[in-house]
Protein backbone atom coordinates (compact mmCIF):
# COMPACT_ATOMS: atom_id res chain seq x y z
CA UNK A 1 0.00 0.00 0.00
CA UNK A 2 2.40 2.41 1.02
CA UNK A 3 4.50 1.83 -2.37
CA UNK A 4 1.34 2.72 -4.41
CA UNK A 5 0.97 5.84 -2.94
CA UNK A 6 4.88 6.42 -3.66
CA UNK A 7 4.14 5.74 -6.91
CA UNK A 8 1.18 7.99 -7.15
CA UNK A 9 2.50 10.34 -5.61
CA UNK A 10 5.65 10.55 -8.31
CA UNK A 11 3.22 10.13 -10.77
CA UNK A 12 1.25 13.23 -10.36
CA UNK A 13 4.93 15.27 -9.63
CA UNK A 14 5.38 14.33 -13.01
CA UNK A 15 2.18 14.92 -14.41
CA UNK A 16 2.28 18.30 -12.94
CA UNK A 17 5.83 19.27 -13.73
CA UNK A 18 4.78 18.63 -18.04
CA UNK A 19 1.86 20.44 -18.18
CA UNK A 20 2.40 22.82 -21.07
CA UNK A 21 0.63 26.00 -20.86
CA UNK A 22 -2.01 27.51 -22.91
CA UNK A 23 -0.87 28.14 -26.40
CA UNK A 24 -2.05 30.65 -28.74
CA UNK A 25 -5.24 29.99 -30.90
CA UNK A 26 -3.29 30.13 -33.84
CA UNK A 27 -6.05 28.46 -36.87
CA UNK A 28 -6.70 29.02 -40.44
CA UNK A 29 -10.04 29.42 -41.04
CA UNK A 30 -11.33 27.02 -43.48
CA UNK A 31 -7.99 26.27 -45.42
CA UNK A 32 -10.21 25.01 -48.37
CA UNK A 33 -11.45 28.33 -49.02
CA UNK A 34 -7.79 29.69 -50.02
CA UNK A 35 -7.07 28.35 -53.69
CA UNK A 36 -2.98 29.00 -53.22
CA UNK A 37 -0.62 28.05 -51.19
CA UNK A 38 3.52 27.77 -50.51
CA UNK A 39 5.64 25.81 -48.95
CA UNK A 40 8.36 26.59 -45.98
CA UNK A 41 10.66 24.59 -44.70
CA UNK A 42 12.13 26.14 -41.76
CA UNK A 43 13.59 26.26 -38.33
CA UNK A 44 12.50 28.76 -35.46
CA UNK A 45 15.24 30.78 -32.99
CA UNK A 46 12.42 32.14 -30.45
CA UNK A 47 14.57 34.34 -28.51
CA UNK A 48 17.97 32.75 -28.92
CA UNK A 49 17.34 29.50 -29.02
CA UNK A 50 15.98 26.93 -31.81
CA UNK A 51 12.74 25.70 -31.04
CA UNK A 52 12.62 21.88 -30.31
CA UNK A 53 9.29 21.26 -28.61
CA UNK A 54 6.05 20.14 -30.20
CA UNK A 55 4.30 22.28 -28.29
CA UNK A 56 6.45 25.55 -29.78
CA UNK A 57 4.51 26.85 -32.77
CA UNK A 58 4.55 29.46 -35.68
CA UNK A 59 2.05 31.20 -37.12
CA UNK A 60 1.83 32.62 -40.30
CA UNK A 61 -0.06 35.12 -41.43
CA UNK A 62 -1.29 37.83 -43.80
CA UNK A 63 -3.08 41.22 -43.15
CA UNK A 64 -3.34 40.07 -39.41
CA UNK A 65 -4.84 36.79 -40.75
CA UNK A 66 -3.53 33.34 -39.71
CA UNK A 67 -2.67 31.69 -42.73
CA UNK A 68 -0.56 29.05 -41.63
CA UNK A 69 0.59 27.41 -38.51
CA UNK A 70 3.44 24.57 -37.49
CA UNK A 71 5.51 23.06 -34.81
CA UNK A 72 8.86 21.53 -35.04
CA UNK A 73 9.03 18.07 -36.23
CA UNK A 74 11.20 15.01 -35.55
CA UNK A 75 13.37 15.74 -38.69
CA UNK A 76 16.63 17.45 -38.26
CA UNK A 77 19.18 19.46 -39.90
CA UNK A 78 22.39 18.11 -39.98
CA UNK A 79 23.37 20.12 -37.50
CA UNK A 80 20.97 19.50 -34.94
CA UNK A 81 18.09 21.85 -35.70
CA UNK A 82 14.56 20.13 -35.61
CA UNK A 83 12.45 21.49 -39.02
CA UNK A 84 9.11 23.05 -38.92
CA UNK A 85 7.27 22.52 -42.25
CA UNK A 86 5.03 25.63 -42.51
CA UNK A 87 1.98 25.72 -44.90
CA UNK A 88 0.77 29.42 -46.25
CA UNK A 89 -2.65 29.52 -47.58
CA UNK A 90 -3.76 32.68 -49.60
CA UNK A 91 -6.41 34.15 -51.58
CA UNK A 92 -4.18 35.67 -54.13
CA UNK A 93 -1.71 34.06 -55.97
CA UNK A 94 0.90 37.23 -55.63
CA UNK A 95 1.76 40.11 -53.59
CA UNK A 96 0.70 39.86 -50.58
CA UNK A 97 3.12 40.17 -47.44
CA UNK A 98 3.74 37.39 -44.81
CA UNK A 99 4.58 37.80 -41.41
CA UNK A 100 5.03 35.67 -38.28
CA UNK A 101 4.44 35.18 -35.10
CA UNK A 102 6.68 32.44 -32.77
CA UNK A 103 4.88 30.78 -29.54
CA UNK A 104 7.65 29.55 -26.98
CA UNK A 105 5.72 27.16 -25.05
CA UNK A 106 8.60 26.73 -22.11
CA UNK A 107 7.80 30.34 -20.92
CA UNK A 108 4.01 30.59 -22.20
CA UNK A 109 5.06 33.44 -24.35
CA UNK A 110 4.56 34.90 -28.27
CA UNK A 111 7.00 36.57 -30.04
CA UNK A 112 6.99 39.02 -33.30
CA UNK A 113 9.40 37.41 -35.64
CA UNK A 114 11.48 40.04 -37.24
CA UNK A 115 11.17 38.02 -41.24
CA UNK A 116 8.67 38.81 -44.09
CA UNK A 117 8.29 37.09 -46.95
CA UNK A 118 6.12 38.27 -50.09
CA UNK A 119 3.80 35.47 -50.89
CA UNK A 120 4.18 33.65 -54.30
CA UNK A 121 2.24 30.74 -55.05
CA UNK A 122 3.47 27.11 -55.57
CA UNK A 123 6.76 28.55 -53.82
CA UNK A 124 8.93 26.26 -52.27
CA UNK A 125 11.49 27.59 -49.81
CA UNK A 126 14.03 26.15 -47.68
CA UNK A 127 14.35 23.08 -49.01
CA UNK A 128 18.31 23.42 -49.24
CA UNK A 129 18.94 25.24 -46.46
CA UNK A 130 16.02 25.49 -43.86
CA UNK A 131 14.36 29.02 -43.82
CA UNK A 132 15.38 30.58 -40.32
CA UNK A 133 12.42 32.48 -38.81
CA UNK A 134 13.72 34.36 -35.98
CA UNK A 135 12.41 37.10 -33.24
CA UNK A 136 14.84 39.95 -33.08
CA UNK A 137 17.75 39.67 -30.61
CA UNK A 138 19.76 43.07 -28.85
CA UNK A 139 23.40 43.53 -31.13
CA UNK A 140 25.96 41.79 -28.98
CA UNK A 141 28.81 44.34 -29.11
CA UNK A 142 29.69 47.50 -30.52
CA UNK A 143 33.44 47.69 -32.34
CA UNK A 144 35.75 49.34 -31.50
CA UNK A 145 36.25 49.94 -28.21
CA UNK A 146 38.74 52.49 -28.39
CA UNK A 147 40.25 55.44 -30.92
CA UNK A 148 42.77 57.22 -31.69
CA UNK A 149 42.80 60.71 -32.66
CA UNK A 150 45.82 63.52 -33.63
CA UNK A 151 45.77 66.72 -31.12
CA UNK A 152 44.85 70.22 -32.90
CA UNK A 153 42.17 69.07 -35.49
CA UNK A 154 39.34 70.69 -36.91
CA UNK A 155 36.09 70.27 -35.02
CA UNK A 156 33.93 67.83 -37.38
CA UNK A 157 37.11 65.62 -37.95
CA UNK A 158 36.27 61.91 -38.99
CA UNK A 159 37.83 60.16 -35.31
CA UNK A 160 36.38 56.38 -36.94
CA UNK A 161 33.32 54.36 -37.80
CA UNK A 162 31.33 52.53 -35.85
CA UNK A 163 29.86 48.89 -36.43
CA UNK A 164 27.91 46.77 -33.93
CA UNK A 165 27.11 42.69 -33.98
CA UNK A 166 24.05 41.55 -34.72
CA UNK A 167 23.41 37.94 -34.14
CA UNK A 168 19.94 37.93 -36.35
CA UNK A 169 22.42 39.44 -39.18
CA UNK A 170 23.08 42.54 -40.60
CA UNK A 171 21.20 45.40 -39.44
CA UNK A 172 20.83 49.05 -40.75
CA UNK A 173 22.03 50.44 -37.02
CA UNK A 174 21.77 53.66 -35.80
CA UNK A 175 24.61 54.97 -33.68
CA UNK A 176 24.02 57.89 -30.75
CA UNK A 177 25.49 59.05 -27.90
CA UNK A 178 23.60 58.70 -24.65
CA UNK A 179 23.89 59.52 -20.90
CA UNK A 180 25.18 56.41 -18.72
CA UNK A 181 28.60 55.18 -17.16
CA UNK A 182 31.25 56.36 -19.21
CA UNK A 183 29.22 59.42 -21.22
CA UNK A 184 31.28 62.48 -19.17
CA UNK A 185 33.11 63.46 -22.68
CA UNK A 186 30.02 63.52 -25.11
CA UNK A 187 30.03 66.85 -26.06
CA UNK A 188 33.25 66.71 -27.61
CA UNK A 189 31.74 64.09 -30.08
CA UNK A 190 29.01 63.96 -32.48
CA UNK A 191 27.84 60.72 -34.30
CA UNK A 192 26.16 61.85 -37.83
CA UNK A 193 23.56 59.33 -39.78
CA UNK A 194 26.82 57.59 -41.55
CA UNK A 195 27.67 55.80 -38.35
CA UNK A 196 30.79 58.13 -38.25
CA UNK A 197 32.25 59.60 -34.75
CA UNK A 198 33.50 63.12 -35.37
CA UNK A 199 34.40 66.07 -33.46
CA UNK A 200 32.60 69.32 -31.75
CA UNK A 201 36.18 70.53 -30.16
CA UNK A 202 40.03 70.96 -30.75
CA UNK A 203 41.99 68.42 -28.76
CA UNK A 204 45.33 69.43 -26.93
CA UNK A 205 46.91 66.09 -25.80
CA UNK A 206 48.86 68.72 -23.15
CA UNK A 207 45.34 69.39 -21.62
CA UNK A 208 43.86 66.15 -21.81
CA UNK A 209 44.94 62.50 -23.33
CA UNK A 210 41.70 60.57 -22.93
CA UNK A 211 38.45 61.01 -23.39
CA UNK A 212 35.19 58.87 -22.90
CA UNK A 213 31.84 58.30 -24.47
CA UNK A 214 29.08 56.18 -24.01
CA UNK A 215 27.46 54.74 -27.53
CA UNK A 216 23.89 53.73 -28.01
CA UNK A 217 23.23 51.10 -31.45
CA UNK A 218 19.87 50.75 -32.13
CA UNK A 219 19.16 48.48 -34.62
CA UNK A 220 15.62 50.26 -35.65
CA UNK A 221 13.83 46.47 -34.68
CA UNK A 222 14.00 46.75 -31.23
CA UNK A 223 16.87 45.86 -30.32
CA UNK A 224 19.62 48.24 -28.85
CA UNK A 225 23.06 48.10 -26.95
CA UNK A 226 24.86 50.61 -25.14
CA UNK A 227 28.36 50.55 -24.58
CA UNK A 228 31.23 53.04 -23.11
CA UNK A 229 33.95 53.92 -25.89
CA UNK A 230 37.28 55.43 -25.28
CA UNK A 231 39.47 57.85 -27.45
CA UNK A 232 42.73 58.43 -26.81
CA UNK A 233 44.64 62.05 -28.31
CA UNK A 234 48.21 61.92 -29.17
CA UNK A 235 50.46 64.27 -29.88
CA UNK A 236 51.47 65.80 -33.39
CA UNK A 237 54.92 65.15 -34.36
CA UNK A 238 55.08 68.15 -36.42
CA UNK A 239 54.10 69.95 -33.74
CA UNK A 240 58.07 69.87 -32.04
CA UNK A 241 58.61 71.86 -28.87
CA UNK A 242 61.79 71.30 -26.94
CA UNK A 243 64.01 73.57 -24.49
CA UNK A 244 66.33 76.03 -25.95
CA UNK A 245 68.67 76.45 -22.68
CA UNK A 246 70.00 74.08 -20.12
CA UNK A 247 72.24 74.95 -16.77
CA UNK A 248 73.16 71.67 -15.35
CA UNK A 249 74.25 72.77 -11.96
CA UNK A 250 72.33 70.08 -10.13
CA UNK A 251 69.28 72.50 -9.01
CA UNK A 252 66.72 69.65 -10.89
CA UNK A 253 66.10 73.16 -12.89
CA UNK A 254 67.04 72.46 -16.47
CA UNK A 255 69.25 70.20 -15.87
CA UNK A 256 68.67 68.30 -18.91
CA UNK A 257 67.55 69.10 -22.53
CA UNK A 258 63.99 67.99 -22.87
CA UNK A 259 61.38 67.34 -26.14
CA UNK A 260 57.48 68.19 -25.64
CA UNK A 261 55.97 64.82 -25.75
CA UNK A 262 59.35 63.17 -26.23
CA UNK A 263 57.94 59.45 -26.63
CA UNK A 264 56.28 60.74 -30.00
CA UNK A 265 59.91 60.36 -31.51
CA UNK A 266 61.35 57.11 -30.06
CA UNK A 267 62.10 56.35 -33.75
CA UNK A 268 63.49 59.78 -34.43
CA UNK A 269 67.93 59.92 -34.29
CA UNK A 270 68.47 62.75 -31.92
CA UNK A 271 72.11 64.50 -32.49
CA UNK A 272 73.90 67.16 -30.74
CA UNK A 273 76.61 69.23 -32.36
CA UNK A 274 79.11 72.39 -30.50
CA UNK A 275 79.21 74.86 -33.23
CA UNK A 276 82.68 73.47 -34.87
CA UNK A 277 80.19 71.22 -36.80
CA UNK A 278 81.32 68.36 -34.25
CA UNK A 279 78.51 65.56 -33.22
CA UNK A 280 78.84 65.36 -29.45
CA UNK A 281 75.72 63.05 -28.91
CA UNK A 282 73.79 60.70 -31.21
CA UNK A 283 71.07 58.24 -30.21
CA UNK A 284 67.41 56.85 -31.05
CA UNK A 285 64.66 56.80 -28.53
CA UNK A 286 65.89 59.61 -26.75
CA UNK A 287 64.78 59.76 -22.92
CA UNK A 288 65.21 63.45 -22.12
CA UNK A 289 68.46 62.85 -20.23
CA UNK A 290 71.41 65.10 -22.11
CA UNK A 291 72.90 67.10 -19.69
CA UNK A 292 75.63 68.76 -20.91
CA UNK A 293 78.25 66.40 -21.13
CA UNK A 294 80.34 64.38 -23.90
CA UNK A 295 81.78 61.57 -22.97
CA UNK A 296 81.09 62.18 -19.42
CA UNK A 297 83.06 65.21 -19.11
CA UNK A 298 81.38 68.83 -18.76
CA UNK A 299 80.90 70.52 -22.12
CA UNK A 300 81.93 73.89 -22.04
CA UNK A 301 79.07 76.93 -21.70
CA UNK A 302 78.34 78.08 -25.44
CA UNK A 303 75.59 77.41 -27.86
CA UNK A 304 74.93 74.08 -29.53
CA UNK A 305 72.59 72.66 -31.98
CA UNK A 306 70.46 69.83 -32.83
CA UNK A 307 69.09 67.69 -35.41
CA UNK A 308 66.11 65.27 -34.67
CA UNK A 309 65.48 63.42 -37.46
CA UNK A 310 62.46 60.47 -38.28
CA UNK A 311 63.37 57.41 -40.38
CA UNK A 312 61.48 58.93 -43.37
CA UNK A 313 63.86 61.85 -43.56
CA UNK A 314 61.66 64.77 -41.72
CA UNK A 315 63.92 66.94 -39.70
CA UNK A 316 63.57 69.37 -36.63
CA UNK A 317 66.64 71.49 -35.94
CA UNK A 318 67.43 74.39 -33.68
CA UNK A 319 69.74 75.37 -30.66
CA UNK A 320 70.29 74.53 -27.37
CA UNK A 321 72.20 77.35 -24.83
CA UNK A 322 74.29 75.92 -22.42
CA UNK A 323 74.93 77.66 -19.46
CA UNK A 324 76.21 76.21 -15.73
């Protein structure tokens, strides 16, 4: 006795754990009364994932009419996907529109799929490669992350594109900036209808190096993504600023000749010369650190000059005053 209630009892957990709720009364009315028809062979993504329950359904349907409605079969793609074979009744034999309509029955809930099709008769589609009828999906990232951009343009200078992912496929998206974590720099920025990040100021990398933005994709389906975007300024090599004096007298004032922004010219060949014509000092990736010395004895107080030079052949040249 007391195992047959055990097994009731498991019985009805069962029972009530399987019980599928209501699903949508999804019918076409009289399917004899429609003399055309088309074929679909499809899968469903409802919400992310493919639809693998007979009790998951789509409708079909045409000015708000249900003209068709399926679940997914037993059959498979070869990769797993069970196929819904979708029937499309219609009056007319061309130009209408079809739309659908997916029914997850795990969560009890109906979805707009984001597909049309124009109706054509005798059609037969998806037969090859199963027609994916899908509900739209938020883009999954927005690229890039970061820019770059050259201190002292124009304002409205192109900084970069934006693109965004869209795991329902490509999407017409519409990039703007919006308030949020990361938005305290939009007002430098504007984002015109070409997806293109530009810019409403002139950057001075001495004032500020980085800058942040927060960008909003929509794309125009629902479906947005907001994400904060960084640009970085760097300096101009052409614009070259470097001491004219040093006094190396150990005061840590001037000590040293120094380059604005020196790590701009880490490829440049830096050269010293006493004004006999004489090289005294020669290196790449100079570090700010000449102090008035040639082979570590004090140079004598006079005026020198120097050459900095890029591997492409543009040259900076002026003097340096050396005083102790």
């Amino acid at each position: 006795m007391n195992k047959f209630f055990i097994i009731l009892t498991v019985l009805l957990s069962t029972a009530h754990a399987t019980v599928w709720a209501a699903s949508p009364n999804w019918v076409v009315d009289d399917p004899n009364q429609y003399e055309h028809s088309m074929t679909i062979t499809s899968v469903l993504n409802i919400d992310g994932h493919i639809a693998d329950e007979a009790a998951d359904k789509v409708g079909a349907f045409i000015d708000g009419v249900c003209m068709g409605v399926a679940s997914p079969s037993n059959d498979l793609t070869s990769d797993g996907r069970h196929i819904v074979y979708l029937y499309v009744k219609s009056s007319q034999a061309a130009g209408k529109t079809v739309t659908f309509k997916l029914y997850d029955a795990s969560t009890d809930m109906e979805f707009d799929a984001i597909n049309t099709i124009a109706f054509h008769a005798n059609d037969v589609i998806g037969t090859d490669d199963p027609y994916l009828i899908t509900t739209n999906r938020n883009p999954t990232d927005i690229t890039p992350s970061s820019f770059t951009m050259m201190e002292g343009r124009a304002v409205n200078t192109k900084v970069g594109a934006f693109a965004a992912a869209d795991p329902d496929g490509q999407s017409d998206f519409v990039f703007t900036l919006t308030a949020g974590t990361g938005s305290d720099d939009n007002a430098s920025f504007t984002i015109t209808s070409d997806s293109l990040l530009r810019t409403a100021a002139v950057f001075d990398y001495q004032v500020k190096a980085l800058y942040q933005i927060r960008v909003k994709a929509d794309d125009g389906k629902g479906g947005t993504l907001e994400k904060a975007v960084e640009v970085y300024i760097i300096p101009d090599p052409n614009n070259f600023s470097s001491l004219n004096y040093i006094s190396p007298n150990g005061d840590d004032k001037n000590d040293v000749w120094t380059i604005r922004n020196v790590e701009v010219y880490k490829d440049f060949t830096v050269s010293i010369f006493n004004d006999a014509g004489n090289q005294i000092y020669s290196t790449t990736n100079y570090q700010n650190d000449w102090d008035g010395t040639y082979q570590g004895k004090d140079l004598p107080v006079g005026v020198y000059y120097f050459l900095v030079k890029s591997p492409e052949g543009s040259k900076f040249t002026g003097t340096i005053t050396l005083n102790r």
